[in-house]
C-alpha atoms as a PDB file:
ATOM      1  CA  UNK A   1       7.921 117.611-111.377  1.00  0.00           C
ATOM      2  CA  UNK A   2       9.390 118.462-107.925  1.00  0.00           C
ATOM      3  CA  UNK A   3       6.737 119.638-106.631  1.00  0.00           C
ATOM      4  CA  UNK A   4       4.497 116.401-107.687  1.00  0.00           C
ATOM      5  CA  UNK A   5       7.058 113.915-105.766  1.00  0.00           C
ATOM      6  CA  UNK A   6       7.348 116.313-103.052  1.00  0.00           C
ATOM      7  CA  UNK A   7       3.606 116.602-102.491  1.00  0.00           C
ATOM      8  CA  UNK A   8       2.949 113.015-103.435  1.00  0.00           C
ATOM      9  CA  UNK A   9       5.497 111.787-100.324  1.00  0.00           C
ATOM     10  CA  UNK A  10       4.115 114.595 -97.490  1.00  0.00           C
ATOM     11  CA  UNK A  11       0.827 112.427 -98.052  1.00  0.00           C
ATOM     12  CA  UNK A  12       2.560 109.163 -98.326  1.00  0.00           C
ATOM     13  CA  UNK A  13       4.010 109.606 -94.875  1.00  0.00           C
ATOM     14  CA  UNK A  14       1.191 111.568 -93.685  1.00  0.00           C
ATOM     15  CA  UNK A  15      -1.040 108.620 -94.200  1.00  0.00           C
ATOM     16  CA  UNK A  16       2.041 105.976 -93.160  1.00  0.00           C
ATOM     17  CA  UNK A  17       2.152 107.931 -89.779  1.00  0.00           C
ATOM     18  CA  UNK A  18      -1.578 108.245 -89.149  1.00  0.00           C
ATOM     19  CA  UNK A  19      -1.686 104.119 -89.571  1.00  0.00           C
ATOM     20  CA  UNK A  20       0.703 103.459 -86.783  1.00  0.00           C
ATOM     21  CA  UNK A  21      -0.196 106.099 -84.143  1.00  0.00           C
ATOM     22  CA  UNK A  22      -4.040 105.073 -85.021  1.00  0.00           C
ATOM     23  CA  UNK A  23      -5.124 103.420 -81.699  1.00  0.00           C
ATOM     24  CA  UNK A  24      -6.263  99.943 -82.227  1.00  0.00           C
ATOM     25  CA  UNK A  25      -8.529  99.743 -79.283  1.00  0.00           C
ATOM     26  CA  UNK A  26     -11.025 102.244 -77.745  1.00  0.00           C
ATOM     27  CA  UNK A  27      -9.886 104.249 -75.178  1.00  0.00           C
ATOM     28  CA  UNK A  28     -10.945 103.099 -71.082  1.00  0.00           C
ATOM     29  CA  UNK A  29     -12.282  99.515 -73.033  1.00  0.00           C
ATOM     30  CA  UNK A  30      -9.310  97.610 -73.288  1.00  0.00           C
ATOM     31  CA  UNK A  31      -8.340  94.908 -76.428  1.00  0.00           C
ATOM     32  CA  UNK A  32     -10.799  92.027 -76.286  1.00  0.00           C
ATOM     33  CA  UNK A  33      -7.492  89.830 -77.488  1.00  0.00           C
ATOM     34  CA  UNK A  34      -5.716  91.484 -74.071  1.00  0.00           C
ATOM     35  CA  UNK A  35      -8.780  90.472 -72.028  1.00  0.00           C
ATOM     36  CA  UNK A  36      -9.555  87.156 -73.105  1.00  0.00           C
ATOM     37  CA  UNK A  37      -5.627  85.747 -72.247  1.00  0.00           C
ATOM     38  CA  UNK A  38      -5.956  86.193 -68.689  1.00  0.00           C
ATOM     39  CA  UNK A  39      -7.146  83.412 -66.295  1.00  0.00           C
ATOM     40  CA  UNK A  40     -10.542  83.895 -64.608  1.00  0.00           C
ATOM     41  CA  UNK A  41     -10.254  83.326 -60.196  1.00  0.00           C
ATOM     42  CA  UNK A  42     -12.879  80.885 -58.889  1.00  0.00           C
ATOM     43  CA  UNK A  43     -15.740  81.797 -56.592  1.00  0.00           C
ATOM     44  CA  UNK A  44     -13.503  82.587 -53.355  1.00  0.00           C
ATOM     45  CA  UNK A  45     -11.107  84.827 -55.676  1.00  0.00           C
ATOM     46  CA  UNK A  46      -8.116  82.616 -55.932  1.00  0.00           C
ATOM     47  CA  UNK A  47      -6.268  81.999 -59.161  1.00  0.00           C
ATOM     48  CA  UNK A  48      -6.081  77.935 -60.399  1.00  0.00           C
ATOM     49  CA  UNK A  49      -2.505  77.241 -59.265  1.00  0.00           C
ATOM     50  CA  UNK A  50      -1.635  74.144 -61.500  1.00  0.00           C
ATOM     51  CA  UNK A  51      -1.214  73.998 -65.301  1.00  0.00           C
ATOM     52  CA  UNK A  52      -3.843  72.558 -67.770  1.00  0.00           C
ATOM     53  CA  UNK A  53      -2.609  70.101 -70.118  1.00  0.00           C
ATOM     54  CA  UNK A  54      -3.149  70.579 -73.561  1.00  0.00           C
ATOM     55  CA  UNK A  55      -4.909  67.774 -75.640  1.00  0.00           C
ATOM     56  CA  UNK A  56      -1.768  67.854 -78.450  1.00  0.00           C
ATOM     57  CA  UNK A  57      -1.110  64.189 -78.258  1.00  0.00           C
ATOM     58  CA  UNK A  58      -3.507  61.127 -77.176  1.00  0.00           C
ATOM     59  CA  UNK A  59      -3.200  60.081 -73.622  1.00  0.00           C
ATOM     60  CA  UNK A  60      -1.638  56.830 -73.610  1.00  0.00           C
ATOM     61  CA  UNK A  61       1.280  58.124 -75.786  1.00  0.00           C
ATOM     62  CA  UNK A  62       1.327  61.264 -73.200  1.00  0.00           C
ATOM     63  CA  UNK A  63       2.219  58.373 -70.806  1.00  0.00           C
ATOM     64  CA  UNK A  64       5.238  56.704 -73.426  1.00  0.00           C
ATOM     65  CA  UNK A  65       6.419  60.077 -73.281  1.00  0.00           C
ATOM     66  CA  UNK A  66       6.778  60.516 -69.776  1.00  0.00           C
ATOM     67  CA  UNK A  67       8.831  57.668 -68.757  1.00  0.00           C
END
C-alpha cells in the first residue's frame, strides 16, 4: 500500500514539476503576447511621445468629464 502512494506521488510531482519548468515559448523566438505590447517607432525611428485615448466613453461626455 506504501509503496502504491509512494510511487503514485514521485509521478504526481514529477509531472507537477515538468508543467512549470516547461518553457512556454520557443527558445531565440520570443512570446508573440511579449512582442505584440510594445509600440512600433515611425519611419525616422522615434517612438510616438503622446498617449492615445481610448474610445471607453463617447466624446461629448469625454468633454463633461473633463471640466
Amino acid at each position: 500500500m506504501k509503496a502504491k502512494t509512494f510511487r503514485f506521488l514521485m509521478c504526481l510531482s514529477l509531472g507537477l514539476m515538468s508543467t512549470l519548468l516547461w518553457p512556454s515559448c520557443a527558445p531565440k523566438t520570443g512570446c508573440p503576447i511579449n512582442e505584440e505590447a510594445h509600440v512600433q517607432p515611425n519611419k525616422k525611428g522615434e517612438y510616438p511621445r503622446t498617449r492615445t485615448r481610448s474610445s471607453l466613453f463617447p466624446k461629448d461626455m469625454r468633454k463633461r468629464m473633463r471640466h
